[in-house]
N, C-alpha and C. Protein backbone atom coordinates (compact mmCIF):
# COMPACT_ATOMS: atom_id res chain seq x y z
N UNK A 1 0.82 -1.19 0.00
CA UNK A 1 0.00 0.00 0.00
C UNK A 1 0.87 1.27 0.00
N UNK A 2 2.01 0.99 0.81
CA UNK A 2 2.85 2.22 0.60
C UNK A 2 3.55 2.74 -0.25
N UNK A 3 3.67 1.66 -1.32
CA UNK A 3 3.99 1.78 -2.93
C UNK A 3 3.16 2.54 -3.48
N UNK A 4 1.54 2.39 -3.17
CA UNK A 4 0.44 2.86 -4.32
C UNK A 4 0.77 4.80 -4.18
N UNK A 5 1.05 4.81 -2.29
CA UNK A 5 1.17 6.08 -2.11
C UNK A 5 2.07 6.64 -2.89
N UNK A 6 3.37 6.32 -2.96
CA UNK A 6 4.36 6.71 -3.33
C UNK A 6 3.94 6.76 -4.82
N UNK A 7 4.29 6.06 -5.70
CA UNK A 7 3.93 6.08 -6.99
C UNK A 7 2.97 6.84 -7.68
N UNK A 8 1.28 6.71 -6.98
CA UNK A 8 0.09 7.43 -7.75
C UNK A 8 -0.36 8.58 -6.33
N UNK A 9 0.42 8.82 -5.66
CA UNK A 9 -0.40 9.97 -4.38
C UNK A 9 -1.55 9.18 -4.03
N UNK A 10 -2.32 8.71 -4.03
CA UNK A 10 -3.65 8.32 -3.22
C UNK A 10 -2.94 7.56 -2.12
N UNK A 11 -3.70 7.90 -0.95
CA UNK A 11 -3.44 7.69 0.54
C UNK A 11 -4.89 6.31 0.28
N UNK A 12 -4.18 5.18 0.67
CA UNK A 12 -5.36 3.95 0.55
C UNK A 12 -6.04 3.83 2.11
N UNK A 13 -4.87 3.84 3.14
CA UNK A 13 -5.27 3.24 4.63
C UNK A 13 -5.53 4.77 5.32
N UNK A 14 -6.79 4.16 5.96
CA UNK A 14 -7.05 5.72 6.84
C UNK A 14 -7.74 4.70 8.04
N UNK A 15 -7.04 5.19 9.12
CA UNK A 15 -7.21 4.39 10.36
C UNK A 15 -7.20 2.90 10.72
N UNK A 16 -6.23 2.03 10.18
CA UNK A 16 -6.28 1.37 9.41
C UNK A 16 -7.39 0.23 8.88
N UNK A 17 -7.80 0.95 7.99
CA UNK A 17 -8.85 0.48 7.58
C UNK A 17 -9.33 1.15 5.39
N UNK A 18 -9.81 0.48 5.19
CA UNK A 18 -9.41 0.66 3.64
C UNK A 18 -11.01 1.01 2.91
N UNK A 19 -11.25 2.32 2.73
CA UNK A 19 -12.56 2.38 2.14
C UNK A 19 -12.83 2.27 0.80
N UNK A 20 -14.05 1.59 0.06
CA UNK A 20 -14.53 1.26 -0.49
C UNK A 20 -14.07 2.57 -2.03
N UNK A 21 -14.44 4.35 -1.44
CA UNK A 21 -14.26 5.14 -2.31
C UNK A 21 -12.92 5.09 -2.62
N UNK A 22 -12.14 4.55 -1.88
CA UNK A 22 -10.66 4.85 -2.26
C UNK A 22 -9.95 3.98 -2.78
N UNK A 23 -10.37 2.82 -3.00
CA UNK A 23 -10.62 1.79 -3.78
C UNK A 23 -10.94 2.14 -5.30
N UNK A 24 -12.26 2.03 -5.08
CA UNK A 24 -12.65 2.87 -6.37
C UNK A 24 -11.43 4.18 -7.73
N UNK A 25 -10.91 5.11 -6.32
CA UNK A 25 -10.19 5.92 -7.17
C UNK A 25 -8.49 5.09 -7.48
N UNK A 26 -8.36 4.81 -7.02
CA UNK A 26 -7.31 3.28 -7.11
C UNK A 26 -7.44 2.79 -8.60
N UNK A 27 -8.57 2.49 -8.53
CA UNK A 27 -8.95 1.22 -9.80
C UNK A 27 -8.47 2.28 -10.64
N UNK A 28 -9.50 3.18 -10.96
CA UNK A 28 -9.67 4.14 -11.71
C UNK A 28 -8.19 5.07 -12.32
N UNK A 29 -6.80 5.69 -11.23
CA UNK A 29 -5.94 5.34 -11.79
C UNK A 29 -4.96 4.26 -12.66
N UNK A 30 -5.09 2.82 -11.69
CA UNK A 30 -4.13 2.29 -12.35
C UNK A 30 -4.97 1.82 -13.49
N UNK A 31 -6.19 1.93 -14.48
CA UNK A 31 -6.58 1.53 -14.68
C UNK A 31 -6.03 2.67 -16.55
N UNK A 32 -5.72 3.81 -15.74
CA UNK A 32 -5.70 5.37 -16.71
C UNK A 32 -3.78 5.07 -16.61
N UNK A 33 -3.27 4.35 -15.87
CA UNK A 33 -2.04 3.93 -16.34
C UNK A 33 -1.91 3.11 -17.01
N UNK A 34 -2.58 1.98 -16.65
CA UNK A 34 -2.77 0.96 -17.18
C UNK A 34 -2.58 1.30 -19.40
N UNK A 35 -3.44 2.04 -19.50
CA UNK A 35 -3.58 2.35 -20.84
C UNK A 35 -2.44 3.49 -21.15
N UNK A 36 -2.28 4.43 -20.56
CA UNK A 36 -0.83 5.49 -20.98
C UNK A 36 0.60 4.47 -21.34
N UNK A 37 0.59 3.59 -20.30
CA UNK A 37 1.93 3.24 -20.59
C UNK A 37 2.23 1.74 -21.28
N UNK A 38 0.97 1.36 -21.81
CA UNK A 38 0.74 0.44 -22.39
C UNK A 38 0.60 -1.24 -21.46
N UNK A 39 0.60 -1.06 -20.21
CA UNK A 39 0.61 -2.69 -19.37
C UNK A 39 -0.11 -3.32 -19.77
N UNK A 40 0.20 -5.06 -20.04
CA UNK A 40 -0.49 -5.79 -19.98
C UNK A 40 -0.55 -6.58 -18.74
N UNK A 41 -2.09 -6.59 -17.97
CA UNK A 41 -2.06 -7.59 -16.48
C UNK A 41 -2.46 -8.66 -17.41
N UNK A 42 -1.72 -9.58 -16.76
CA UNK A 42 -1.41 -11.17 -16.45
C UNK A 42 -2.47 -11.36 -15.16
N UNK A 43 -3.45 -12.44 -15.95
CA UNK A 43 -4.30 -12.98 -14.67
C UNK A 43 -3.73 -14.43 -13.96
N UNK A 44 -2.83 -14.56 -13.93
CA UNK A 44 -2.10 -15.71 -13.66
C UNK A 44 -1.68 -16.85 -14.18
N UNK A 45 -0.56 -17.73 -13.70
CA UNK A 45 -0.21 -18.62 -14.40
C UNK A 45 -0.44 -20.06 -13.87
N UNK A 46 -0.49 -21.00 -14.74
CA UNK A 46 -0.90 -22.19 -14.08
C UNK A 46 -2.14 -22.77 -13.23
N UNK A 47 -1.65 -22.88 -11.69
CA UNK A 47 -3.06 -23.67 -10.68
C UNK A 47 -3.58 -22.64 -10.71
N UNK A 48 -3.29 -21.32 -10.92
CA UNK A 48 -4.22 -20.00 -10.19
C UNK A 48 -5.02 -19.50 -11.37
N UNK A 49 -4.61 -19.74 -12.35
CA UNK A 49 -5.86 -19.51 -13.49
C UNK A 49 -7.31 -19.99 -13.14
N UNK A 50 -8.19 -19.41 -13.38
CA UNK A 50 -9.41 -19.85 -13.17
C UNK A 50 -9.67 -20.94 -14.28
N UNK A 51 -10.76 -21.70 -14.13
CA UNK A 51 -11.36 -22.57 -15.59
C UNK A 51 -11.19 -21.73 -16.57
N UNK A 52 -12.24 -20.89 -15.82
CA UNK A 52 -12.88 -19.83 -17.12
C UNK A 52 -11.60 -19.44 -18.19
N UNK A 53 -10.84 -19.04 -17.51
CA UNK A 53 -9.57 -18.61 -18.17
C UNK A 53 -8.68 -19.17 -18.72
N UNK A 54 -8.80 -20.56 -18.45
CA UNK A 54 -7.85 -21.93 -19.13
C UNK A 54 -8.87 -22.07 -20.55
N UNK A 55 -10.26 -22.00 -20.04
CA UNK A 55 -11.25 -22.59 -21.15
C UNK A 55 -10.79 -21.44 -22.73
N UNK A 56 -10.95 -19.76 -22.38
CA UNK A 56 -10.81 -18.88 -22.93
C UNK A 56 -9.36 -18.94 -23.71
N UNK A 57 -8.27 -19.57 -22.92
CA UNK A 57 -7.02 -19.37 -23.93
C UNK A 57 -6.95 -20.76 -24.77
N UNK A 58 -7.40 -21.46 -24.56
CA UNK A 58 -7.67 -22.78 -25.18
C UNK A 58 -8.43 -22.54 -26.56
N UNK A 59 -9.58 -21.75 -26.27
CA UNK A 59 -10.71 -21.30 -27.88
C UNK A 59 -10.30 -20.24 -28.33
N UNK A 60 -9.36 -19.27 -27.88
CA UNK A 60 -8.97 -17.93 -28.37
C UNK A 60 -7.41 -18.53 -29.60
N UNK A 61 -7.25 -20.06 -29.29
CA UNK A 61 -5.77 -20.21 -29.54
C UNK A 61 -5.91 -20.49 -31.12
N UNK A 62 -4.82 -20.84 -31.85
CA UNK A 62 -4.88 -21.22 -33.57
C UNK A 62 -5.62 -22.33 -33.78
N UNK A 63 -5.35 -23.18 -32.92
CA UNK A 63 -6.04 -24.69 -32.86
C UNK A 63 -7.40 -24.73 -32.89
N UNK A 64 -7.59 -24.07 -31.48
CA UNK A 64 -9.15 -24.32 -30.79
C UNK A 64 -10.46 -23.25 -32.16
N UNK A 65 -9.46 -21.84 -33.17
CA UNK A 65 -10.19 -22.06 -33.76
C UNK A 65 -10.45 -22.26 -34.63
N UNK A 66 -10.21 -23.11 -34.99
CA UNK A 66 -10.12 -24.48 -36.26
C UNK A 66 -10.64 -25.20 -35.68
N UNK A 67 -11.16 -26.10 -34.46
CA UNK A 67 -12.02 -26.91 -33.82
C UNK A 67 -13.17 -26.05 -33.79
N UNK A 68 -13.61 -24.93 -33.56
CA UNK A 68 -14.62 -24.57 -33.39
C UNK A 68 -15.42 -24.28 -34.96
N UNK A 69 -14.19 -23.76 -36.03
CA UNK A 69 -15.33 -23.64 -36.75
C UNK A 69 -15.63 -24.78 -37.85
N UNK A 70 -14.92 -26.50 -37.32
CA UNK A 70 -15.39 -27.64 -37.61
C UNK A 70 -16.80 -27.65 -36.95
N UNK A 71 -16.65 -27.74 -35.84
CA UNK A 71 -17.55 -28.02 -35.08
C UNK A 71 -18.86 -27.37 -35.25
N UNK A 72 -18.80 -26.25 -35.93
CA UNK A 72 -20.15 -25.36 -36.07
C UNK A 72 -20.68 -25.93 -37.26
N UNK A 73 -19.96 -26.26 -38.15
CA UNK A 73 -19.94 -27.04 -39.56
C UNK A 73 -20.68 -28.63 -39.29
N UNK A 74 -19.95 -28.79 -38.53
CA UNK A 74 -20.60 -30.82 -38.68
C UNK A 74 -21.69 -30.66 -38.03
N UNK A 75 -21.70 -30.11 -36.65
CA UNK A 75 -22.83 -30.41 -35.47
C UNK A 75 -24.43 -29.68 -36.13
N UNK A 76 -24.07 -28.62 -36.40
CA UNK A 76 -25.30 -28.23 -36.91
C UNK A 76 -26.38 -29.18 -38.14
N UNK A 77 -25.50 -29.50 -38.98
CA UNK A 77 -26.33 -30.39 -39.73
C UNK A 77 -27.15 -31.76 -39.26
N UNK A 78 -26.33 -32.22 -38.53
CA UNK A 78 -27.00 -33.22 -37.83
C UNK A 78 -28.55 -32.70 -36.90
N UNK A 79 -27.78 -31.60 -35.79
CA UNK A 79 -29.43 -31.10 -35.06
C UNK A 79 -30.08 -30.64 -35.71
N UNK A 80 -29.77 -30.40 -37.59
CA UNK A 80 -31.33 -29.97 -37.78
C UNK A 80 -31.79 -31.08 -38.83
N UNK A 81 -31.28 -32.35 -38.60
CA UNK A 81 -31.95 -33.24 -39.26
C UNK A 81 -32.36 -34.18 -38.40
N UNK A 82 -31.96 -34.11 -36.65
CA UNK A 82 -33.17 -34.67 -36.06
C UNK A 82 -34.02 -33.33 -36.01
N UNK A 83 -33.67 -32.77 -35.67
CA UNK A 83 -35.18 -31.53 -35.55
C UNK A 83 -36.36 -31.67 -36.59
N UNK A 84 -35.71 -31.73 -37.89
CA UNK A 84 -37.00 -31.35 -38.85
C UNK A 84 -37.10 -32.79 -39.36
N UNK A 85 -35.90 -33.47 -39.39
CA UNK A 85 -36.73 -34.56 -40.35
C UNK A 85 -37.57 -35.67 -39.11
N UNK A 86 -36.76 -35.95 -38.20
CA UNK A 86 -37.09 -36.95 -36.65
C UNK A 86 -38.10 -36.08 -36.28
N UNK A 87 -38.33 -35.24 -36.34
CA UNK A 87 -39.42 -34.10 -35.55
C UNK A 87 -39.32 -34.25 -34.36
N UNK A 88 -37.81 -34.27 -33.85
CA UNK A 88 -37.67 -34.14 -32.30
C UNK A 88 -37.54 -32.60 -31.74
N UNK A 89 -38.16 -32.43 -30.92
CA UNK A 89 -38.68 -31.12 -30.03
C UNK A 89 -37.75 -30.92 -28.63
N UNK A 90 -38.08 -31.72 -28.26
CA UNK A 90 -37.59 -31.82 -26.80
C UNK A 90 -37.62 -33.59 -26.06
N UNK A 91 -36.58 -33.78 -25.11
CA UNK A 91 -36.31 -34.70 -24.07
C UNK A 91 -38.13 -35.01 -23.49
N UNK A 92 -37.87 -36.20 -23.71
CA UNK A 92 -39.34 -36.96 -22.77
C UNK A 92 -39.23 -36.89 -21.62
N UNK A 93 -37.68 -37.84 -21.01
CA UNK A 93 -37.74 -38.18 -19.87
C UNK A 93 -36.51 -37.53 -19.19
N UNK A 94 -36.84 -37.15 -17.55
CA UNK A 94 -35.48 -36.18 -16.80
C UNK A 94 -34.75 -37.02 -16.43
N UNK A 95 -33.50 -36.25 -16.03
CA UNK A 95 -32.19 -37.02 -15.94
C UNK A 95 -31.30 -36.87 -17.12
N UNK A 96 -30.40 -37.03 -16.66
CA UNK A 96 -28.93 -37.12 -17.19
C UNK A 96 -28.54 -38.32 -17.89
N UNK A 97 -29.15 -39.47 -17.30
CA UNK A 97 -28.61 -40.77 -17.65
C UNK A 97 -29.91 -40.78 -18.69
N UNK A 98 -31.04 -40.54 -18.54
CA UNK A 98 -32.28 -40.64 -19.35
C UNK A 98 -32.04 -39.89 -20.49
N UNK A 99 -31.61 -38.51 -20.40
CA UNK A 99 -31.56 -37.74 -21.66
C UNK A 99 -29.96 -38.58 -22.50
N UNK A 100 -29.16 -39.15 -22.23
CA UNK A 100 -28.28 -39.84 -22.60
C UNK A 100 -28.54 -40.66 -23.58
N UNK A 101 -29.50 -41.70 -22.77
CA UNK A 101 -30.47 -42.96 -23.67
C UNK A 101 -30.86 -42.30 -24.84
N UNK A 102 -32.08 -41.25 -24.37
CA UNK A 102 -32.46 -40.97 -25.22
C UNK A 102 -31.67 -40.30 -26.95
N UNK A 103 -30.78 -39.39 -26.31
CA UNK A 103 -29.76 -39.28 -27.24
C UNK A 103 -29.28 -40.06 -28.28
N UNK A 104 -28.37 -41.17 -27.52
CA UNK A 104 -28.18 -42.22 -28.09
C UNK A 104 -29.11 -42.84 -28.89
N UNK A 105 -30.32 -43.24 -28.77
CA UNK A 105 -31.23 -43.56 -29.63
C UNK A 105 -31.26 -42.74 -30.54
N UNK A 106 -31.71 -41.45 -30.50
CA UNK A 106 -31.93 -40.67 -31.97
C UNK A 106 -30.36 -40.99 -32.85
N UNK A 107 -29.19 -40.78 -32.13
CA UNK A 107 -28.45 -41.04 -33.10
C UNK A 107 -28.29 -42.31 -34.03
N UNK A 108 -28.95 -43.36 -33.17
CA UNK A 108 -28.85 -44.54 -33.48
C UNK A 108 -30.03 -44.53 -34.67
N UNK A 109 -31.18 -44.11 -34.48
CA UNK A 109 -31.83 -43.91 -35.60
C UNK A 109 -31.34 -42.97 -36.80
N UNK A 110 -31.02 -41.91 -36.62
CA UNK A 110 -30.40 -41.04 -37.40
C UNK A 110 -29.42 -42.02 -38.64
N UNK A 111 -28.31 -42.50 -38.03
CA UNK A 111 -27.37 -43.41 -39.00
C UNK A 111 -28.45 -44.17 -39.49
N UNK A 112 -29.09 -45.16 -38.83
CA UNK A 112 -29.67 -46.20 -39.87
C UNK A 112 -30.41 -45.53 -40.74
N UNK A 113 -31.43 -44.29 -40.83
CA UNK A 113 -31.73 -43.34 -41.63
C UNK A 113 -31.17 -43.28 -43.26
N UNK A 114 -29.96 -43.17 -42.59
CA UNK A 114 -29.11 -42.30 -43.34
C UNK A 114 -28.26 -43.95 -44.38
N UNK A 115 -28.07 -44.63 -43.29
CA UNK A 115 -27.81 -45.76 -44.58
C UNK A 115 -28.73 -46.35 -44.85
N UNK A 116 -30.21 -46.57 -44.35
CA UNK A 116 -31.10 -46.81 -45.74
C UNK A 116 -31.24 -45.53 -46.89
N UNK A 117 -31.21 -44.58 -46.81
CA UNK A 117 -31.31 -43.84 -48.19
C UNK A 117 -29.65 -43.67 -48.86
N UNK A 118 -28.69 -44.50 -48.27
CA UNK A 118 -27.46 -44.63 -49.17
C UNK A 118 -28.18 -45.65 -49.72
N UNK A 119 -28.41 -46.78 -49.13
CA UNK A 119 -28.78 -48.08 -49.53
C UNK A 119 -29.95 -47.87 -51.28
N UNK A 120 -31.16 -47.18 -51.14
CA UNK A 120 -31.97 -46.84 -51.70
C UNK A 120 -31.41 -45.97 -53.08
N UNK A 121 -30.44 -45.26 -53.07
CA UNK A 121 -30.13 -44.49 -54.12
C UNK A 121 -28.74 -45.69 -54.68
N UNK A 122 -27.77 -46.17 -53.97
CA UNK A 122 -26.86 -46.93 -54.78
C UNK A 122 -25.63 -46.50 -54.10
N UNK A 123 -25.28 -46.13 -53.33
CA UNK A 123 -24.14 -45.31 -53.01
C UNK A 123 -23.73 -45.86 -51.47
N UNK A 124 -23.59 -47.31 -51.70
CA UNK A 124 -23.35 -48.06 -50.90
C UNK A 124 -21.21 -47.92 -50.31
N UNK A 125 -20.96 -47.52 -51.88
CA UNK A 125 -19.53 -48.13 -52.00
C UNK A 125 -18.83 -46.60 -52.20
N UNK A 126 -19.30 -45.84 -52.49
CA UNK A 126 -18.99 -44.68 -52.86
C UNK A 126 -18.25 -43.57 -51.47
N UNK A 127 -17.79 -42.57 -51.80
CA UNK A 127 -16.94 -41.56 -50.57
C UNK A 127 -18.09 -40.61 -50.83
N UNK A 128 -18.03 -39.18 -49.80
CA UNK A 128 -18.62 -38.16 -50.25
C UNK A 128 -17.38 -37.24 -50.79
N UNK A 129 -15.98 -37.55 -50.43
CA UNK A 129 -15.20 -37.22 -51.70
C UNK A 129 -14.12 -38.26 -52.11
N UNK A 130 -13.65 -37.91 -53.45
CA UNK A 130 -12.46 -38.74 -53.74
C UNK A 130 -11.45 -39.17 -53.08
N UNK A 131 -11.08 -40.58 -52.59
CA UNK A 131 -9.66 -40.52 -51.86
C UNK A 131 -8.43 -40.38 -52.45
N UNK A 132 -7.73 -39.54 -51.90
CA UNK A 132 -6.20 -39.32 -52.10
C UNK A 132 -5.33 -40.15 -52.01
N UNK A 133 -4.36 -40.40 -52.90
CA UNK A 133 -3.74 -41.44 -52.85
C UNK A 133 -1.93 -40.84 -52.84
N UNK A 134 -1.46 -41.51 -51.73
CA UNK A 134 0.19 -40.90 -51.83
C UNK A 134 0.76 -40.92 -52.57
């Protein structure tokens, strides 16, 4: 605290005890340094990272977004072909282990779906693209 004095003048401890407004004007400088002199805060490294913050540098990274915008790509087609074609709405039964089952089933219907109308058109043997060959 006797740094903050020294450095930015604001007096933090008054009897010792630390009020809320002076806090406030605290933030509010280092916050107007923060940007003059260009700092970047570091929210920590390692065990002290929060989830949240492991989760965030993980999807912010080169990788994660290239997983994400697979993922927006494959997943969607599927939920809207149980939605409209299965005419599934919503979970019957509660639970975790129940909505699981249930899951599992639609997918399980979904594929067989999907290879009877390979089956039906001929395209038993076929890729949806050409394979590459080394």
């Amino acid at each position: 605290m006797a740094e903050c004095e020294e450095l930015y003048g604001i007096r933090t401890v008054y009897h010792d005890q630390i009020s809320i407004h002076t806090l406030k004007r605290l933030k509010k400088q280092l916050c107007r340094a923060k940007v003059q002199e260009g700092i970047v805060f570091v929210h920590g490294i390692g065990r002290r990272k929060t989830q949240l913050q492991k989760s965030l540098e993980r999807i912010t990274s080169e990788y994660g977004t290239m997983l994400r915008m697979n993922r927006s790509i494959q997943a969607e087609g599927s939920f809207a072909d149980v939605k409209e074609d299965m005419n599934f709405r919503r979970y019957l039964y509660r639970g975790k282990a129940n909505a699981l089952v249930e899951s599992i089933l639609l997918a399980m219907g979904r594929n067989i779906n999907k290879l009877h109308c390979k089956i039906q058109t001929g395209r038993t043997g076929s890729h949806l693209f050409s394979l590459k060959t080394a």
